[in-house]
Protein backbone atom coordinates (compact mmCIF):
# COMPACT_ATOMS: atom_id res chain seq x y z
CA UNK A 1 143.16 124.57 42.91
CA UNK A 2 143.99 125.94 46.10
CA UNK A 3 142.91 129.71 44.55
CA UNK A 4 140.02 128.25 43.63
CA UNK A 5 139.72 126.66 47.00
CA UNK A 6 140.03 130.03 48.63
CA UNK A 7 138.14 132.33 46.80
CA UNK A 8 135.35 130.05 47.75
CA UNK A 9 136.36 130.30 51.47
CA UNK A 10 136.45 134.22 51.11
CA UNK A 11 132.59 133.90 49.42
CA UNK A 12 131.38 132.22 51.78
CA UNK A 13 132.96 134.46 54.21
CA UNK A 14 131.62 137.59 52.58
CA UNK A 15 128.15 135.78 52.21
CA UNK A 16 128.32 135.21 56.03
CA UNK A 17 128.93 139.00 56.67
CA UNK A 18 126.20 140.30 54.13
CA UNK A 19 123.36 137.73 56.22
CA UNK A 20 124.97 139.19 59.37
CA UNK A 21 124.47 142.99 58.41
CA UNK A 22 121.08 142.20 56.10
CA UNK A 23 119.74 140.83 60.09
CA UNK A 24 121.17 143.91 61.81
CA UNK A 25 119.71 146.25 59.57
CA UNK A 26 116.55 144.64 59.88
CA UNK A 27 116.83 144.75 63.73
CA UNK A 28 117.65 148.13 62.88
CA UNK A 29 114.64 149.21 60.61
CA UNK A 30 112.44 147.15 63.02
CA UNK A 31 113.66 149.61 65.83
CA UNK A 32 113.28 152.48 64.03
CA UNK A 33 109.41 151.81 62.80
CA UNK A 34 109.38 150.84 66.85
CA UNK A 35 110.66 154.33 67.78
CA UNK A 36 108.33 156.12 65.41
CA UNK A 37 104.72 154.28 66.33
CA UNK A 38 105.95 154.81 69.59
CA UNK A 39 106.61 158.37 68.73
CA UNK A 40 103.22 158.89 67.27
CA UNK A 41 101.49 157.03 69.74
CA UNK A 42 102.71 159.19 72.42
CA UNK A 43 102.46 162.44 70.06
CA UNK A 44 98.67 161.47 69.61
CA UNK A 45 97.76 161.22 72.44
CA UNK A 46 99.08 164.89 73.69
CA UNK A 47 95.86 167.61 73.23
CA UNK A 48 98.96 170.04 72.12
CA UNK A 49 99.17 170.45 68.50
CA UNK A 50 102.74 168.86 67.65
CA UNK A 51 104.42 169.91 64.05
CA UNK A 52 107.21 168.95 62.04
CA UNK A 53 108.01 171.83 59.47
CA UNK A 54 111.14 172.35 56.98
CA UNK A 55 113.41 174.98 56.55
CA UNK A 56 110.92 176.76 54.94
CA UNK A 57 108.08 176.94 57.53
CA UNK A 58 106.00 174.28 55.69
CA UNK A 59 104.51 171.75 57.94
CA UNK A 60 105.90 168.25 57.12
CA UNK A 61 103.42 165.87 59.56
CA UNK A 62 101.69 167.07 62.36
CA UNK A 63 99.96 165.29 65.46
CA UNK A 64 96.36 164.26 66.01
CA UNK A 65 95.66 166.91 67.83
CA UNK A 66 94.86 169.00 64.34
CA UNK A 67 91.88 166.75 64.73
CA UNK A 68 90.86 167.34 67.95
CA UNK A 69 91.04 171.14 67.52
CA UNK A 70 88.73 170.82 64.55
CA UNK A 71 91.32 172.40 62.08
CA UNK A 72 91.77 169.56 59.16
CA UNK A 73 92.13 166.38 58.76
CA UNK A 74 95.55 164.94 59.84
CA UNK A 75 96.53 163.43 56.24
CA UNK A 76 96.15 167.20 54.61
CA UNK A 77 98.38 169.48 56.79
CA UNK A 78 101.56 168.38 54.88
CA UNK A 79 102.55 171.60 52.93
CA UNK A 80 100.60 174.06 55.20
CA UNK A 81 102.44 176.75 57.03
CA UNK A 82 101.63 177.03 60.68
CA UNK A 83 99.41 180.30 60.04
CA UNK A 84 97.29 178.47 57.34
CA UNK A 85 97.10 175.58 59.61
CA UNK A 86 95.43 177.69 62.78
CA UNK A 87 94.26 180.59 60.27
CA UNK A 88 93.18 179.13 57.23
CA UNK A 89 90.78 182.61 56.35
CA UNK A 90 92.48 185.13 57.79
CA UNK A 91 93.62 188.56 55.82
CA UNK A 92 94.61 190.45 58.67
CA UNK A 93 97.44 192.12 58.23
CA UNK A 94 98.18 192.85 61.65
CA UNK A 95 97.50 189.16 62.86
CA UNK A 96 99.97 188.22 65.76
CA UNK A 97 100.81 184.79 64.31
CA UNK A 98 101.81 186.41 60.94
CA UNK A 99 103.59 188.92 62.21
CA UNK A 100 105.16 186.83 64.72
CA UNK A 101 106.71 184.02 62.03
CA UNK A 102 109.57 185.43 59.88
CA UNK A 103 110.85 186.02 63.77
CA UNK A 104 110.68 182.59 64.92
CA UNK A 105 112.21 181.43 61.49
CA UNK A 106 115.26 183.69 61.88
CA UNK A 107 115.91 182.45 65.15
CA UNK A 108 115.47 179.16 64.10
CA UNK A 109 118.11 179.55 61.37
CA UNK A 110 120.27 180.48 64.11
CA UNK A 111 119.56 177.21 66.25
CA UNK A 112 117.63 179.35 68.71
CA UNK A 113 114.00 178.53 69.65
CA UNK A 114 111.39 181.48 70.40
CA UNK A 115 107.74 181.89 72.09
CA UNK A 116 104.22 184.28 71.52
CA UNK A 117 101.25 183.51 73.62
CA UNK A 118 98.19 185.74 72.98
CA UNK A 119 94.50 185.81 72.42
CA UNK A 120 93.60 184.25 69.14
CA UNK A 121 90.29 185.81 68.24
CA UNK A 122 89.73 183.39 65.26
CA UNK A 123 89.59 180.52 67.54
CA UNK A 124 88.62 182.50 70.84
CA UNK A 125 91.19 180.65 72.48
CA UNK A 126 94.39 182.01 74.42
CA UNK A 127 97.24 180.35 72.56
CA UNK A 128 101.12 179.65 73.17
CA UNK A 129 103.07 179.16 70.15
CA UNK A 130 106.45 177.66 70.44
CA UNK A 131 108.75 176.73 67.34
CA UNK A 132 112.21 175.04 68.22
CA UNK A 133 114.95 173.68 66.83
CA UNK A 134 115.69 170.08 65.96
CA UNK A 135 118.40 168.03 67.41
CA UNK A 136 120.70 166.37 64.80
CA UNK A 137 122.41 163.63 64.37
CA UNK A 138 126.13 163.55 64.00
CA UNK A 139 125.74 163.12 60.08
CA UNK A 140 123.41 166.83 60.42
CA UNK A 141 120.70 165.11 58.50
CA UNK A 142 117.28 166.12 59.63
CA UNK A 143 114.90 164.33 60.71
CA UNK A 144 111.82 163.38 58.03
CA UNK A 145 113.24 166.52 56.78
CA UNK A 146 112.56 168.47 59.13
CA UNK A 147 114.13 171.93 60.23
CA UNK A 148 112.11 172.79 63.23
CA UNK A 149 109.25 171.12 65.93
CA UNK A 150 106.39 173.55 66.50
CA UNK A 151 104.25 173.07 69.85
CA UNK A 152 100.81 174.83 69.51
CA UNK A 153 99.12 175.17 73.38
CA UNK A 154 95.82 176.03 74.62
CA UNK A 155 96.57 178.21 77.50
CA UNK A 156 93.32 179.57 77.70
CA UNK A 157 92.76 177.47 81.01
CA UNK A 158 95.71 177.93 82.49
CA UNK A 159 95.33 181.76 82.26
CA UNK A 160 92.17 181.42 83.89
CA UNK A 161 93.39 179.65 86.54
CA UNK A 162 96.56 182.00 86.85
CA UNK A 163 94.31 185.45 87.05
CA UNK A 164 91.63 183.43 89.87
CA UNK A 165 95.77 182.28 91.54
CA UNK A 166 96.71 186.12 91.20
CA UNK A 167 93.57 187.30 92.48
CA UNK A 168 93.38 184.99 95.04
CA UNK A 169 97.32 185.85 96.30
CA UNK A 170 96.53 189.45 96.47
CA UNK A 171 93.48 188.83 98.28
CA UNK A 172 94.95 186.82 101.19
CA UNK A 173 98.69 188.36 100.81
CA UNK A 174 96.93 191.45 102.43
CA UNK A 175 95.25 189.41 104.85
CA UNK A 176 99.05 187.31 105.70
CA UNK A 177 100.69 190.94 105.43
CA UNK A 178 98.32 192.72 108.29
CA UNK A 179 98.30 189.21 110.71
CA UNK A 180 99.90 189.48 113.99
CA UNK A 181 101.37 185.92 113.25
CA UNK A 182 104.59 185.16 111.77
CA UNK A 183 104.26 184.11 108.15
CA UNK A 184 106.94 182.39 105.89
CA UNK A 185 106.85 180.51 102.38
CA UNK A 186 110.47 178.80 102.13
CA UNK A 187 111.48 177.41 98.77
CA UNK A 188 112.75 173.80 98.18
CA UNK A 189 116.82 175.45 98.28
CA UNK A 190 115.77 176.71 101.59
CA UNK A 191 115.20 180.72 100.30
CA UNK A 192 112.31 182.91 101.32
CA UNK A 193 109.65 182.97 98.96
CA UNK A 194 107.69 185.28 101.16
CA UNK A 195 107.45 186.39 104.88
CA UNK A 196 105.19 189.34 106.10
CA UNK A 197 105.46 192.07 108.30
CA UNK A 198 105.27 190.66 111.67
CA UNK A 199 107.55 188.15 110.36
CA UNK A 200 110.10 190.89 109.00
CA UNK A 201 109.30 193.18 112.38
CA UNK A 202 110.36 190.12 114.80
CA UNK A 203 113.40 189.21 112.83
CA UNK A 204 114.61 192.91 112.02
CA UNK A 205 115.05 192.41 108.38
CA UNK A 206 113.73 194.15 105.06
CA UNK A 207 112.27 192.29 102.43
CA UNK A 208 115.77 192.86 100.76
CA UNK A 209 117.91 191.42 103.29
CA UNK A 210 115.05 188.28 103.38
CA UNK A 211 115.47 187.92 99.67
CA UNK A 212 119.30 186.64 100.18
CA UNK A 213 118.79 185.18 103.75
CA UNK A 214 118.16 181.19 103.82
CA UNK A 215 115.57 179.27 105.95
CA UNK A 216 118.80 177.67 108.03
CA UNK A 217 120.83 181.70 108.95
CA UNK A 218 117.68 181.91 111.11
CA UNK A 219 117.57 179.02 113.30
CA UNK A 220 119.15 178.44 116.38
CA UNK A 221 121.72 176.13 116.04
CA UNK A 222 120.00 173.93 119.38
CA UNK A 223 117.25 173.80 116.15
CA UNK A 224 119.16 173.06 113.26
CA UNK A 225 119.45 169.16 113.05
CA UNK A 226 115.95 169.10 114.40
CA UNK A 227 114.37 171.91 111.26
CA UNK A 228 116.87 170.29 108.84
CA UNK A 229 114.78 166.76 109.40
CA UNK A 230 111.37 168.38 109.49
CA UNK A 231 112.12 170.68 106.09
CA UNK A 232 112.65 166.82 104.23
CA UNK A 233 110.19 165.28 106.09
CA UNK A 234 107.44 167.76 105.09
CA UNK A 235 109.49 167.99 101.28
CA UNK A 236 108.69 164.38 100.90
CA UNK A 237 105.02 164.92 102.06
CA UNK A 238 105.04 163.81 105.54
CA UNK A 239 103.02 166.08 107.77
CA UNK A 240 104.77 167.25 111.45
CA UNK A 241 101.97 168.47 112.72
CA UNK A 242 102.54 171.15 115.79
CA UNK A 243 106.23 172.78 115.52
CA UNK A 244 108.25 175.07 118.26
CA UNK A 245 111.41 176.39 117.01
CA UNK A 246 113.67 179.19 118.40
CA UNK A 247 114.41 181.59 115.50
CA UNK A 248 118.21 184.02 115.98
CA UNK A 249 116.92 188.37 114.96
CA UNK A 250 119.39 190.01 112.71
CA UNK A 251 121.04 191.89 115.83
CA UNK A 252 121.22 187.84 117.50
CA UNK A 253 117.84 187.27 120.04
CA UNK A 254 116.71 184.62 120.74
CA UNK A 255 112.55 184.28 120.01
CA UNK A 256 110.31 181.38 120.82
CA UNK A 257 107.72 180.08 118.44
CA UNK A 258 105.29 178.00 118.03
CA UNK A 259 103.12 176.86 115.29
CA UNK A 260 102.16 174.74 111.83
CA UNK A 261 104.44 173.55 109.09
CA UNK A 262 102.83 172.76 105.56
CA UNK A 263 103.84 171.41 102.41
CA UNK A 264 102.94 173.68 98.95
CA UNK A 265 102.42 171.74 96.14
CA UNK A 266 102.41 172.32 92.13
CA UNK A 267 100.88 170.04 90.27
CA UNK A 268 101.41 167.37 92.80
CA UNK A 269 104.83 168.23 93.31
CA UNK A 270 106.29 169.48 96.65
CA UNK A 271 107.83 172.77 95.86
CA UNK A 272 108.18 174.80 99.24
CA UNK A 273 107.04 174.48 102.63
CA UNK A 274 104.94 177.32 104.27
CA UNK A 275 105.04 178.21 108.29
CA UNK A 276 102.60 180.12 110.53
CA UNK A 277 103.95 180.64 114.07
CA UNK A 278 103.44 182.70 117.17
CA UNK A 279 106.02 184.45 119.36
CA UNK A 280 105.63 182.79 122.27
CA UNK A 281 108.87 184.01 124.14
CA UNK A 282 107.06 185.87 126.96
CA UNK A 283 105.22 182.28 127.91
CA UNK A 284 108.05 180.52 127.58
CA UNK A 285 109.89 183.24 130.00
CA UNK A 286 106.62 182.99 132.15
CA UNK A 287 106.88 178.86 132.01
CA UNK A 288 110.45 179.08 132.73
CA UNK A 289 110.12 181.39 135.60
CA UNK A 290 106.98 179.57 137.44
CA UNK A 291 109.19 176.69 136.86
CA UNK A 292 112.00 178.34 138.78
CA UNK A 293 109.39 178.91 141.73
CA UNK A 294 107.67 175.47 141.47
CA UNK A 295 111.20 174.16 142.28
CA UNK A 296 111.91 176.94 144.90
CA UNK A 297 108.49 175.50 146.58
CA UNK A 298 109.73 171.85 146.34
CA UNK A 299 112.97 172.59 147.98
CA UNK A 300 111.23 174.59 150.69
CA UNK A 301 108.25 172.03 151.09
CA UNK A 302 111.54 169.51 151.35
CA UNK A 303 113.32 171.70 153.89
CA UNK A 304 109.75 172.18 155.90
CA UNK A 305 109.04 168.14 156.01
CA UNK A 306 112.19 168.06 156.77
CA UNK A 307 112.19 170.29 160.28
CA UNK A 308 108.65 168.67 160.81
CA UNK A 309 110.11 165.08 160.52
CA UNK A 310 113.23 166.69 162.80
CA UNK A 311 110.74 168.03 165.36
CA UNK A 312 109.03 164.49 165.50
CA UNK A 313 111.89 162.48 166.31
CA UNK A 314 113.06 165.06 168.67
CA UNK A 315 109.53 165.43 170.29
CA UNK A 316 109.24 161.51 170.28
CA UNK A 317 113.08 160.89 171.65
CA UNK A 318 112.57 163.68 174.72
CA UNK A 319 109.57 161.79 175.39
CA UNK A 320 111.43 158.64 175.35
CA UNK A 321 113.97 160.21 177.81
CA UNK A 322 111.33 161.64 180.06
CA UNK A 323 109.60 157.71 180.26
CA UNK A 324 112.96 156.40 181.09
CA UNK A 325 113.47 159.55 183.70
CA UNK A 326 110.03 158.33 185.34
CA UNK A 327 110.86 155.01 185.86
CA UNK A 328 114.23 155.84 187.54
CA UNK A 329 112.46 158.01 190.05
């Protein structure tokens, strides 16, 4: 009787522990078809192309973004290899995307990911092409099969926008190099992204000797708490409007400046800060020395309204004594 009464105990028991792990593993399964719409909503909504593929190159699922591009419907690219996918008529034998592949898959096989960006002439787009490995999970199963994540780009913008940027630089990096100004472009770690000529001519360095220097081996250290506050300020896109600093040469002069501070952004993040000053050293020797003979003429104005006040009281006190002469007489 008591077995009996204890196997029943242990059922019950085991019954328990089944309901408790049948409700975690639905918590589970609800968390992982969470994960994934949340996945695909996010994937979906990115104008890259997005793919999944196997070990074998063949694309497993793939983003909305097939769509978009006008390449096939989303619901037919399982199966497809990326070239079929972006080329579905091409027979060139020299195309860049088939020629790139059995590359990327090797270094895939070897956990490494790999990158081509060219102009597609089928779809008269600039493209970047970017296979990389999956992550696994400690059991190494893959994820929906998968061997690889393949991120298709339409850089043709960006290019654009990089040649106008390049053209631009050259443009006004001759106008920065030939200014009489100092010019500096310091990096958020506080290196020299640039400085021109006048800049390198004050300081006494070459562009080599600027390329391991940082922003702070050139202040003065009067300057340094002062810069150091400024530099953050301007990093967290505050503006300091008007700035004198006193900058140390390479042989250890002093030079006065004065001038402008800016933040550089990249896509609305700060990344640098760029200065355009003047050597003012000779006015502030000039202020400092009128300065010298402002207060030479206020001590000898003082001394001077001094004998004058002196030469009052003694005109006024021999007149006194003459008055008091006179009426003794």
């Amino acid at each position: 009787m008591d077995d009996e009464k204890k196997t029943r105990e242990q059922l019950m028991a085991e019954l328990v522990d089944l309901r408790v792990a049948e409700s975690d593993i639905r918590k589970l399964f609800e968390l992982v078809v969470r994960a994934k719409q949340e996945w695909e909503a996010v994937a979906d909504s990115i104008s890259d192309i997005i793919c999944l593929i196997d070990d074998k190159g063949l694309i497993v699922r793939a983003n909305l973004a097939v769509e978009k591009w006008n390449l096939c419907n989303v619901k037919e690219v399982k199966g497809m290899s990326v070239h079929e996918l972006l080329h579905d008529t091409c027979n060139d034998r020299d195309c860049y995307l088939a020629s790139f592949w059995p590359h990327a898959m090797e270094a895939l096989s070897s956990g490494r990911g790999s990158e081509i960006e060219g102009e597609d002439k089928i779809l008269n787009v600039h493209l970047s092409v970017k296979p990389l490995p999956m992550s696994y999970n400690s059991d190494k199963h893959m994820v929906e099969n998968a061997f690889a994540v393949v991120i298709i780009e339409d850089i043709t913008e960006r290019n654009k926008a990089l040649s106008a940027l390049k053209s631009s630089e050259e443009k006004y990096r001759d106008l920065f190099e030939n200014a009489n100004d100092l010019i500096q472009s310091v990096a958020a770690d506080s290196s020299f992204l640039y400085v021109n000529r006048a800049w390198r001519e004050a300081l006494g360095y070459d562009e080599e000797e600027v390329a391991r220097l940082s922003f702070t081996d050139i202040i003065h250290p009067d300057d340094m708490p002062r810069c150091i506050d400024a530099f953050k300020c301007l990093m967290a896109g505050e503006e300091i409007g008007k700035f004198e600093v006193t900058f140390i040469t390479k042989n250890g002069l002093a030079i006065e400046l004065e001038g402008s501070v800016n933040c550089q952004y990249k896509d609305g993040r700060p990344i640098g800060t760029r200065g355009i000053f003047r050597d003012i050293t000779k006015r502030k020797e000039l202020e400092n020395e009128l300065k010298k003979k402002i207060d030479e003429l206020e001590r000898f104005h003082k001394v001077v309204v001094g004998r004058e006040m002196r030469m009052k009281e003694l005109k006024n006190r021999i007149k006194e004594l003459e008055d008091e002469l006179g009426k003794g007489q």
